[in-house]
C-alpha atoms as a PDB file:
ATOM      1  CA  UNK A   1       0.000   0.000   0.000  1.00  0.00           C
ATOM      2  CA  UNK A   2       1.302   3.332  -0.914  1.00  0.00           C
ATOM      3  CA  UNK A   3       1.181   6.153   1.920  1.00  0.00           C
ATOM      4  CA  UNK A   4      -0.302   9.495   1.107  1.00  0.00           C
ATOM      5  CA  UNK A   5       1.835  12.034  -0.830  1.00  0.00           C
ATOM      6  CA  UNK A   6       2.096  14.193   1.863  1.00  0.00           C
ATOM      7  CA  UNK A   7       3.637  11.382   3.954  1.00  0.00           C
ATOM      8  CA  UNK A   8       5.961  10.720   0.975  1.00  0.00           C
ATOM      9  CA  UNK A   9       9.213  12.013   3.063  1.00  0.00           C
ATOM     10  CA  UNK A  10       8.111  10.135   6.757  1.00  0.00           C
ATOM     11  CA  UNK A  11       7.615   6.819   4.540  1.00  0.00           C
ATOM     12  CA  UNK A  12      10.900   6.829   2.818  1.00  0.00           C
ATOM     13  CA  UNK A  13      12.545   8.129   6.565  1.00  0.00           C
ATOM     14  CA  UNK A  14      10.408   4.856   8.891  1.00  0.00           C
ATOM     15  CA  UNK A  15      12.143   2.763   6.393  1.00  0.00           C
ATOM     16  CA  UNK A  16      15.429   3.675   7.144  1.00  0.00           C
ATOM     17  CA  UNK A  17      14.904   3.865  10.560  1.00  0.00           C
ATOM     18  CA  UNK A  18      16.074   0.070  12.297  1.00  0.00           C
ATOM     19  CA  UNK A  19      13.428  -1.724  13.112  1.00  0.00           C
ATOM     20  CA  UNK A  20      14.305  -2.374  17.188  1.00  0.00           C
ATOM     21  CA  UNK A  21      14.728   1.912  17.354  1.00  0.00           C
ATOM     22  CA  UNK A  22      11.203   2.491  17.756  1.00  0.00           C
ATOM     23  CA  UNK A  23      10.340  -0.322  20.079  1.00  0.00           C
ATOM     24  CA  UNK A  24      13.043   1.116  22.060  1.00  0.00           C
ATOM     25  CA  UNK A  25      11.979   4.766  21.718  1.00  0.00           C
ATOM     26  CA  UNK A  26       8.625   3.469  22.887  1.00  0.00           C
ATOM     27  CA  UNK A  27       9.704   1.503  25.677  1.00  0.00           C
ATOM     28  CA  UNK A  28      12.129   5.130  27.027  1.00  0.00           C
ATOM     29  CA  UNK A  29       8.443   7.221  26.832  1.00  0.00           C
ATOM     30  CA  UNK A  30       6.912   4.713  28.540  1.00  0.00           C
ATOM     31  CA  UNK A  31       9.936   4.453  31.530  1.00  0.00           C
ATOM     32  CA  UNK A  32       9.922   8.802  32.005  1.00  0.00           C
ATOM     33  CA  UNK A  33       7.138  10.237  29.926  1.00  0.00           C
ATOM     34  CA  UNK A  34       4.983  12.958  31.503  1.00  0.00           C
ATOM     35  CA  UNK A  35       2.002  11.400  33.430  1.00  0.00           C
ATOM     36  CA  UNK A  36      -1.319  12.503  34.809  1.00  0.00           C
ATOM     37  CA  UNK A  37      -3.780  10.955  37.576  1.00  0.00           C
ATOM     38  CA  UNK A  38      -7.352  10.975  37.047  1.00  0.00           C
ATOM     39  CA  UNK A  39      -8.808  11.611  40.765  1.00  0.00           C
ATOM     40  CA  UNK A  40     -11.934  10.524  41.614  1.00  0.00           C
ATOM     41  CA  UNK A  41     -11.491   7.227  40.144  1.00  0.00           C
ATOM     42  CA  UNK A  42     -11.157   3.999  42.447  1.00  0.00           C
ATOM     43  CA  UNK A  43      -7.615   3.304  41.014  1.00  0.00           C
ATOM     44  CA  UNK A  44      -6.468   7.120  40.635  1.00  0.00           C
ATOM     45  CA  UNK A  45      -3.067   5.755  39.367  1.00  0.00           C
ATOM     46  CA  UNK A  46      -1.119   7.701  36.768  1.00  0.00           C
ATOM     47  CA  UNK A  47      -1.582   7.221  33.193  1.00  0.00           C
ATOM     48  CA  UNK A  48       0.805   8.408  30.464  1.00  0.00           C
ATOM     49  CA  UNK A  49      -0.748  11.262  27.893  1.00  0.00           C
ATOM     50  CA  UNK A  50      -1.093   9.577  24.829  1.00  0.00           C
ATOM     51  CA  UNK A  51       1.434  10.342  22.857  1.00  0.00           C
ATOM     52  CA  UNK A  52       1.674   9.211  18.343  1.00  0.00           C
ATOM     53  CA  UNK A  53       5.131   8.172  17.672  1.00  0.00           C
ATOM     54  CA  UNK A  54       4.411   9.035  14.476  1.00  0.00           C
ATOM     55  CA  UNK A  55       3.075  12.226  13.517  1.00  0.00           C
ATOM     56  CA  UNK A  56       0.171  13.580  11.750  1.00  0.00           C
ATOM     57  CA  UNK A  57       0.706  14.978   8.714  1.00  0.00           C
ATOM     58  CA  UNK A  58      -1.720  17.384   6.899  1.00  0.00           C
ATOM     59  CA  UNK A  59      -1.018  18.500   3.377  1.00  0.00           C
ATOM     60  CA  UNK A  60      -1.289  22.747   2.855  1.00  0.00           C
ATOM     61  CA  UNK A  61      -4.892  22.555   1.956  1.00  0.00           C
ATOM     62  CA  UNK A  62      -6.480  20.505   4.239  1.00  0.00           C
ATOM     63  CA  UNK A  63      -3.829  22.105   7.117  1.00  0.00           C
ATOM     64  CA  UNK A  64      -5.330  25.518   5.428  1.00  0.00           C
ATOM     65  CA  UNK A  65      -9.352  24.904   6.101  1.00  0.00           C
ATOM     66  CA  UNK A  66      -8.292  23.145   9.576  1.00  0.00           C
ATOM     67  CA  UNK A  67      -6.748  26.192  10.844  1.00  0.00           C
ATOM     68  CA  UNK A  68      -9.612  28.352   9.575  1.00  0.00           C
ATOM     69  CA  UNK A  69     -12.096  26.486  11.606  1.00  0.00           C
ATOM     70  CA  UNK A  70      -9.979  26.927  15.160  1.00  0.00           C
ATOM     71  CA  UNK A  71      -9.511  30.667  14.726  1.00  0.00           C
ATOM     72  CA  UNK A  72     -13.188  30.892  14.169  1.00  0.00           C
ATOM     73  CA  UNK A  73     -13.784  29.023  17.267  1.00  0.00           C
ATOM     74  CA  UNK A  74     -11.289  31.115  19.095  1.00  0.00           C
ATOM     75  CA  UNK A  75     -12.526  34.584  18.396  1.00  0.00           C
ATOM     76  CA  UNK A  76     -15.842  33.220  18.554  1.00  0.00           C
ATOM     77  CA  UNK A  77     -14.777  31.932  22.033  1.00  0.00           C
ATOM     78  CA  UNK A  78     -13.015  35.457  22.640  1.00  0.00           C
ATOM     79  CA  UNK A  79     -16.152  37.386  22.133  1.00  0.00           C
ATOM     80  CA  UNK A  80     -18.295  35.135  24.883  1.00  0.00           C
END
């Protein structure tokens, strides 16, 4: 399966990349990544914030008419 253009350049990068690096990478987020407790809850333990190893990518466009919509919602929030 081909990957989307815009993720042209991460494709031909993840298969360079070693496979065992991003278990490892993984595994080193999971050992000291930032945490947060949910109180409340029976078993307020920490949890890890969810975190992509690999990033989204938006092409211009689409990046374009996202962007649009949260300033809207911003200055629309602003005014309130």
């Amino acid at each position: 399966m081909a990957a989307r253009p815009a993720y042209g350049e991460l494709s031909r990068w993840l298969g360079e990349v070693p496979k065992g690096r991003a278990r490892s990478r993984r595994r080193a987020f999971r050992r000291i990544g930032i945490t947060f407790a949910v109180y409340g809850e029976a078993e307020a333990q920490e949890r890890l914030v969810p975190f992509d190893v690999i990033p989204r990518i938006m092409a211009a466009p689409r990046r374009c008419a996202a962007r649009s919509v949260h300033v809207d919602q911003a200055q629309r929030q602003a005014q309130m």
